[in-house]
C-alpha atoms as a PDB file:
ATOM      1  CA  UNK A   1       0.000   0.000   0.000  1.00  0.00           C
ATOM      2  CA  UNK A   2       1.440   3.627  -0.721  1.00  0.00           C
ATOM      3  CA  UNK A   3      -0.326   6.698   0.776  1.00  0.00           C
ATOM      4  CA  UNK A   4      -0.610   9.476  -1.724  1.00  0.00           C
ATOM      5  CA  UNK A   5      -2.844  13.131  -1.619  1.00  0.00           C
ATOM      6  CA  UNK A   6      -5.867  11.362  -2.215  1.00  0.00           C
ATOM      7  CA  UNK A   7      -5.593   8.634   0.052  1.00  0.00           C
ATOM      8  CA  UNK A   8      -4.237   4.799   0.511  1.00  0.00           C
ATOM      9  CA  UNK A   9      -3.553   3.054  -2.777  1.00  0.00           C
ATOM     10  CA  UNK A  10      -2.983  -0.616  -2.778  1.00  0.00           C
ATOM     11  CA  UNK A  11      -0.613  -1.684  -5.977  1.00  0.00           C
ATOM     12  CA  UNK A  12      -0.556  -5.220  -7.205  1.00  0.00           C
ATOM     13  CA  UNK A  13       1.926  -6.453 -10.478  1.00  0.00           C
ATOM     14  CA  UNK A  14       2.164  -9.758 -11.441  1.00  0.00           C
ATOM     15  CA  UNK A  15       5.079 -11.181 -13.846  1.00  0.00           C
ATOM     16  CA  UNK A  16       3.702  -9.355 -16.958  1.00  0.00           C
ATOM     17  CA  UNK A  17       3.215  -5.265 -14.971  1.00  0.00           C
ATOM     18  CA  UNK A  18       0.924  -3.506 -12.822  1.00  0.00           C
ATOM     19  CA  UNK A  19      -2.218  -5.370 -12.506  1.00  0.00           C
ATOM     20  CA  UNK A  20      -4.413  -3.302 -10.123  1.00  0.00           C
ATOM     21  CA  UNK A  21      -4.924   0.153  -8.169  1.00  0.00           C
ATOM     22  CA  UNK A  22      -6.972   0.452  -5.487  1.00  0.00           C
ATOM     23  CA  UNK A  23      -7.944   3.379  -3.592  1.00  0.00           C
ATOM     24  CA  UNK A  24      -9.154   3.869  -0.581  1.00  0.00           C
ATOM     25  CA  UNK A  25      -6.924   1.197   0.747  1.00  0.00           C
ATOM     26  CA  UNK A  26      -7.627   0.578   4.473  1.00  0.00           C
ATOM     27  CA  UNK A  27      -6.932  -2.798   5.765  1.00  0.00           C
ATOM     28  CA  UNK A  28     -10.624  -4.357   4.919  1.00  0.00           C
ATOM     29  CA  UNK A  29     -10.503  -2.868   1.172  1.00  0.00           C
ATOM     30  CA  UNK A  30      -7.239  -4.216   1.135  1.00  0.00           C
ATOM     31  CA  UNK A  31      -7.804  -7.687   1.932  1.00  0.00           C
ATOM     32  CA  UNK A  32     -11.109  -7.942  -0.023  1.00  0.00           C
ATOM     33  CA  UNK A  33      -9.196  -6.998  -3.077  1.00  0.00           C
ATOM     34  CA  UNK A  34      -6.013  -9.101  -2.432  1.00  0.00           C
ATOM     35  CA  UNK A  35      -9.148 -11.938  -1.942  1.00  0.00           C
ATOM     36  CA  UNK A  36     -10.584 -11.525  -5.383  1.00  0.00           C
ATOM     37  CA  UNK A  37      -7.373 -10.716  -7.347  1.00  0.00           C
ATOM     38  CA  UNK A  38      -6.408 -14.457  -5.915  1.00  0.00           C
ATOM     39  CA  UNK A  39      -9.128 -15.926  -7.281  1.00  0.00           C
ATOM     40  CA  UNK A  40      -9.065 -14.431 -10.507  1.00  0.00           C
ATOM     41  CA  UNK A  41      -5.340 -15.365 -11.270  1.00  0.00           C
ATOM     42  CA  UNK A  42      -5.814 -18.087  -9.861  1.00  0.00           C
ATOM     43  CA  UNK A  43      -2.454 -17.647  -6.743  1.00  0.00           C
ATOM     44  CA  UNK A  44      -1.632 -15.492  -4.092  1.00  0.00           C
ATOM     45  CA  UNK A  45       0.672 -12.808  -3.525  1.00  0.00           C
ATOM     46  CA  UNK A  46       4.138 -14.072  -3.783  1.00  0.00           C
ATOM     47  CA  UNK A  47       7.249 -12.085  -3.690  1.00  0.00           C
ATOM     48  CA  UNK A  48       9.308 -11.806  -7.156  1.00  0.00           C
ATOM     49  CA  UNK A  49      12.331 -10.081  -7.638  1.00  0.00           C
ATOM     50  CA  UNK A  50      10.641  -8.261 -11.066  1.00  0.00           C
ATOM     51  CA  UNK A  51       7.012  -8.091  -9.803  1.00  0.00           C
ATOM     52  CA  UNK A  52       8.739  -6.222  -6.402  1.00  0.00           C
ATOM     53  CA  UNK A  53      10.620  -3.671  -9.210  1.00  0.00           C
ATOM     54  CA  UNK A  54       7.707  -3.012 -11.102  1.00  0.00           C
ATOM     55  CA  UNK A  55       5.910  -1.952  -7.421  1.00  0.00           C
ATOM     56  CA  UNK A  56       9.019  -0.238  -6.542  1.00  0.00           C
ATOM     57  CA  UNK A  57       9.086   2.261 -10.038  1.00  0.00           C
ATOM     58  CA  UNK A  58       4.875   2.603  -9.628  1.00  0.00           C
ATOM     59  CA  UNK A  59       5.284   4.220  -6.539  1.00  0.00           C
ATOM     60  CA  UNK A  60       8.052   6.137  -7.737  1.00  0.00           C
ATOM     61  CA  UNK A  61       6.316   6.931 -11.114  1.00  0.00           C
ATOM     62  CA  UNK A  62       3.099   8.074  -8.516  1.00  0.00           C
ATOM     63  CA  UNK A  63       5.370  10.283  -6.623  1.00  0.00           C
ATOM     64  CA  UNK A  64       5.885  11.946  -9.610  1.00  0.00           C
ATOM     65  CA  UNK A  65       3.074  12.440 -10.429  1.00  0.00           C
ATOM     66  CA  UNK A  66       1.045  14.112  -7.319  1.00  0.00           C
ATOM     67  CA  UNK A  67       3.819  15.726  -6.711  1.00  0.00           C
ATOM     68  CA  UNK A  68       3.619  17.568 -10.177  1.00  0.00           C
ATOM     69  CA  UNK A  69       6.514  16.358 -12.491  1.00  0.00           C
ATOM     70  CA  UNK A  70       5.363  13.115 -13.895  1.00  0.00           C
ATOM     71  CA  UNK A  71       2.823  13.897 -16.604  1.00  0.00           C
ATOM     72  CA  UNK A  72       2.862  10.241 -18.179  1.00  0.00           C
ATOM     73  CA  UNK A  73       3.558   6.601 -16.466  1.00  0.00           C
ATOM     74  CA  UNK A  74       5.282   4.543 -18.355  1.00  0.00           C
ATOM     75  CA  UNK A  75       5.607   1.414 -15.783  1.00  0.00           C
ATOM     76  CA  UNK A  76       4.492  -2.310 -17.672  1.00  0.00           C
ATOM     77  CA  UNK A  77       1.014  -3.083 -17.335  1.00  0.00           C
ATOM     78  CA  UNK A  78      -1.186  -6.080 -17.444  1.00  0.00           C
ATOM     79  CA  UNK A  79      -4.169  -5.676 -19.036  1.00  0.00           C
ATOM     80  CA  UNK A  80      -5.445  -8.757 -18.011  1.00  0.00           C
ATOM     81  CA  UNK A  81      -7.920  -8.077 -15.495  1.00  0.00           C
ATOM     82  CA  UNK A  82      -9.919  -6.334 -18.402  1.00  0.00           C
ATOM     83  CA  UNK A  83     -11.164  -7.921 -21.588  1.00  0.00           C
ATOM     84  CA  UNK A  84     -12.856  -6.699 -24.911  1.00  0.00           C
ATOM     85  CA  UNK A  85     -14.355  -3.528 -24.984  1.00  0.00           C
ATOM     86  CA  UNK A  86     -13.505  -2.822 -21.720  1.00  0.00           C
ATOM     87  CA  UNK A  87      -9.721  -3.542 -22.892  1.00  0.00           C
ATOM     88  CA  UNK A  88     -10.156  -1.373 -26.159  1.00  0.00           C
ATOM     89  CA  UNK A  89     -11.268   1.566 -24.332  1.00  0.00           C
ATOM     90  CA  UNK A  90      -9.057   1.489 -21.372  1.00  0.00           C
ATOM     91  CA  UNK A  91      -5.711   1.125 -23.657  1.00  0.00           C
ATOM     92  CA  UNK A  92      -7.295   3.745 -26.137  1.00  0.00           C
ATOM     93  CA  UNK A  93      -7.529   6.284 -23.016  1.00  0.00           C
ATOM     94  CA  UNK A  94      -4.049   5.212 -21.942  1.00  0.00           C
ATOM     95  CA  UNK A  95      -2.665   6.028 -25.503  1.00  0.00           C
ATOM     96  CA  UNK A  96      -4.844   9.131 -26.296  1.00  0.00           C
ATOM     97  CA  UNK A  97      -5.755  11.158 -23.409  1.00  0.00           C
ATOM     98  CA  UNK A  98      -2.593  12.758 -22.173  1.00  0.00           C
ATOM     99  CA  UNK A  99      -2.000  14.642 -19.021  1.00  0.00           C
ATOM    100  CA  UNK A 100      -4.114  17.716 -18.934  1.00  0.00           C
ATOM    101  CA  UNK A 101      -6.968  16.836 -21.048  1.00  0.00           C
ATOM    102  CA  UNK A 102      -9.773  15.401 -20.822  1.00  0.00           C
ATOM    103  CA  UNK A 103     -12.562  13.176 -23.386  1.00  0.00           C
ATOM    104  CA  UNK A 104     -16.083  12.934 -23.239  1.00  0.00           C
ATOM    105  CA  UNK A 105     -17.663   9.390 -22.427  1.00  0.00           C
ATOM    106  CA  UNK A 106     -18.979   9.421 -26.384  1.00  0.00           C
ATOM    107  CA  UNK A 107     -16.020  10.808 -27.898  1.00  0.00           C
ATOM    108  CA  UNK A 108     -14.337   7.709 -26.126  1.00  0.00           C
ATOM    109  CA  UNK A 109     -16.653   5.302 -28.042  1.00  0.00           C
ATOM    110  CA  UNK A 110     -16.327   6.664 -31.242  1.00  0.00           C
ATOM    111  CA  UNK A 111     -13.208   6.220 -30.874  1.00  0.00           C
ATOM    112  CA  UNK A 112     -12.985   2.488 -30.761  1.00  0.00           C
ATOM    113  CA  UNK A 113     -15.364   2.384 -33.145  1.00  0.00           C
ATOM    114  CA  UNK A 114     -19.040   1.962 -30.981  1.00  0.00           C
ATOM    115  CA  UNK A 115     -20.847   4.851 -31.962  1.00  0.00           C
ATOM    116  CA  UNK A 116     -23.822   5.277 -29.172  1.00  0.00           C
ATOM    117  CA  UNK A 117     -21.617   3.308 -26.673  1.00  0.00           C
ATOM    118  CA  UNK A 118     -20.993   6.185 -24.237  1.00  0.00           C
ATOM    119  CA  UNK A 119     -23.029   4.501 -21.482  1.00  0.00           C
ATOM    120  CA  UNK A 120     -21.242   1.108 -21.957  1.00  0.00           C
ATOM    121  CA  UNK A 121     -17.569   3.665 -21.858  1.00  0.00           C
ATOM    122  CA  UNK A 122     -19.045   4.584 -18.314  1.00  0.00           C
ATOM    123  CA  UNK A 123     -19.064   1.140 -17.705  1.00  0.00           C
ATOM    124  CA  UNK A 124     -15.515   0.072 -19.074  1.00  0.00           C
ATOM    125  CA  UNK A 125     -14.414   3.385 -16.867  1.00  0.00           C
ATOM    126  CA  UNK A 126     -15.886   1.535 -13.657  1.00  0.00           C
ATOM    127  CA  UNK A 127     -14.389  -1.700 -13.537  1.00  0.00           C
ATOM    128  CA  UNK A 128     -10.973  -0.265 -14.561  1.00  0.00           C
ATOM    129  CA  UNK A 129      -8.439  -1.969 -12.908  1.00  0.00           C
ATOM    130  CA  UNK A 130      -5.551   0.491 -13.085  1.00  0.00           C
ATOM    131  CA  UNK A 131      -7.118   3.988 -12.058  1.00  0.00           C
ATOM    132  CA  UNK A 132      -4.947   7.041 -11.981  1.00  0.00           C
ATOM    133  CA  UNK A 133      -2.589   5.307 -14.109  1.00  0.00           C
ATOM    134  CA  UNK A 134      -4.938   4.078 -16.828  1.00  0.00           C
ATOM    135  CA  UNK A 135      -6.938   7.748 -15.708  1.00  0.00           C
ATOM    136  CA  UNK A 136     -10.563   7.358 -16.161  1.00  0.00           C
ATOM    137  CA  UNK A 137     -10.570  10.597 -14.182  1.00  0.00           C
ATOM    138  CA  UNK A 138      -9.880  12.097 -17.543  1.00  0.00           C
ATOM    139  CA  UNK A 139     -13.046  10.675 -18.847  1.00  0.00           C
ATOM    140  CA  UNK A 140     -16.147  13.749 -18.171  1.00  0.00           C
ATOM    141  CA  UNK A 141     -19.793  14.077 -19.517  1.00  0.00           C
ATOM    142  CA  UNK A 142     -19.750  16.185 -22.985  1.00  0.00           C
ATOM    143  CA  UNK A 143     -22.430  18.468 -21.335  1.00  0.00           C
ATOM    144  CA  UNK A 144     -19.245  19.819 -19.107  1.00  0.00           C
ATOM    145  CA  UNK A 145     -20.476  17.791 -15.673  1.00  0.00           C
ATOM    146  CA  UNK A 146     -17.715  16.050 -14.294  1.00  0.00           C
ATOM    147  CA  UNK A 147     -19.273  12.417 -14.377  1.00  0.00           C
ATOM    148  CA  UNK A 148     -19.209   9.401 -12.257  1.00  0.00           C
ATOM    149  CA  UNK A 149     -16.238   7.707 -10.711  1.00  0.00           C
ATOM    150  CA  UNK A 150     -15.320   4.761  -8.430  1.00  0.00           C
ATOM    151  CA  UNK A 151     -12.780   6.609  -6.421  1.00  0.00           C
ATOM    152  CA  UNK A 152     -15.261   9.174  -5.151  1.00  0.00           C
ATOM    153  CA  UNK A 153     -16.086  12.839  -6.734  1.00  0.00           C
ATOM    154  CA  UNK A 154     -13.713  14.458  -4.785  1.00  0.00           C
ATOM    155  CA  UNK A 155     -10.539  12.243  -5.720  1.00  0.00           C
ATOM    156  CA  UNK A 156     -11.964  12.752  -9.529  1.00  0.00           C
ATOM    157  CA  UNK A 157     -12.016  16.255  -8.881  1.00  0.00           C
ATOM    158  CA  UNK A 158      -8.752  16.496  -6.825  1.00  0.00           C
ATOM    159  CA  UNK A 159      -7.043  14.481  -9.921  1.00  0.00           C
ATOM    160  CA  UNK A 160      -7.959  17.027 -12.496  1.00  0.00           C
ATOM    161  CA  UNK A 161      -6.931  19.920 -10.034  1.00  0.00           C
ATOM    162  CA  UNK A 162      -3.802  18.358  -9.881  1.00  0.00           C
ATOM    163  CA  UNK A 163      -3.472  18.176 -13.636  1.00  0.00           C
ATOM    164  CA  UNK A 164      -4.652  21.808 -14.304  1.00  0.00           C
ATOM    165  CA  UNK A 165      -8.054  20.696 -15.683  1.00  0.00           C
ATOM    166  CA  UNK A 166      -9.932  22.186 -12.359  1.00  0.00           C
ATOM    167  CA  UNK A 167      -9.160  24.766  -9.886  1.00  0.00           C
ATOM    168  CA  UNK A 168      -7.846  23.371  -6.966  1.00  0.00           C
ATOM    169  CA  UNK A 169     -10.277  22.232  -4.412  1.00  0.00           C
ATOM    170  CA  UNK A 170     -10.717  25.204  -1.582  1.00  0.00           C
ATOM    171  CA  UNK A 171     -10.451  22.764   1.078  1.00  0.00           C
END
């Protein structure tokens, strides 16, 4: 677990990258998520020498980042806790929403190629397994309302402060 500005994050790689971000990482979310990523691979956590770097250069790479001078991550990922359009939308908002911008849910869709699939983008943005890295905080209603988002309003809103998008949050 790393603490960071907008609270606990638990970080889990396996051999391939980063597999999952968690926020709000007290003890219980903690071991419910540690619970369910064991089931879905299929093994528990186990100490490797290259799963232990890639946790190392996330929290380095997150450092960065909240405080300011890391504008892209570029630690391994594993995509595989997500699968077809889920998968197609997350790596498209990895590869084409930089830092300081953000997309609108449809503009997302039509991007993969699922015109009218803004509603099923709000889905892919909920059950993404890599937040801030993979950031579905970038992803906002076209109408200019901020959206949805798993971590909580105010961590959406405190990520796009932090990456000019917002004004910073008056307390």
């Amino acid at each position: 677990m790393r603490d960071t500005p907008i609270g606990p994050l638990l970080l889990a790689a396996t051999d391939e990258g980063l597999a999952l971000v968690v926020f709000h990482a007290d003890e219980k979310t903690a071991a419910g998520a540690v619970a369910r990523l064991t089931r879905r691979l299929g093994g528990g956590p186990a100490p490797a020498p290259h799963r232990t770097a890639t946790l190392t250069e996330t929290a380095r790479q997150l450092e960065g980042y909240f405080a300011g001078g890391l504008r892209e991550f570029t630690v391994p990922l594993d995509w595989s806790l997500t699968t077809g359009f889920n998968r197609r939308v997350l790596r498209e908002l990895a590869d084409g929403v930089p830092y300081g911008t953000v997309v609108g849910y449809q503009d997302l869709a039509d991007r993969v190629g699922e015109p009218g699939g803004a509603r099923a983008v709000g889905t892919a943005m909920g059950s993404n397994p890599l937040p801030v890295v993979v950031a579905c905080h970038r992803v906002v209603e076209s109408g200019g309302g901020i959206g949805g988002f798993g971590g909580g309003l105010e961590t959406k809103r405190a990520l796009l402060a932090l990456e000019g998008v917002l004004p910073q949050p008056l307390f």
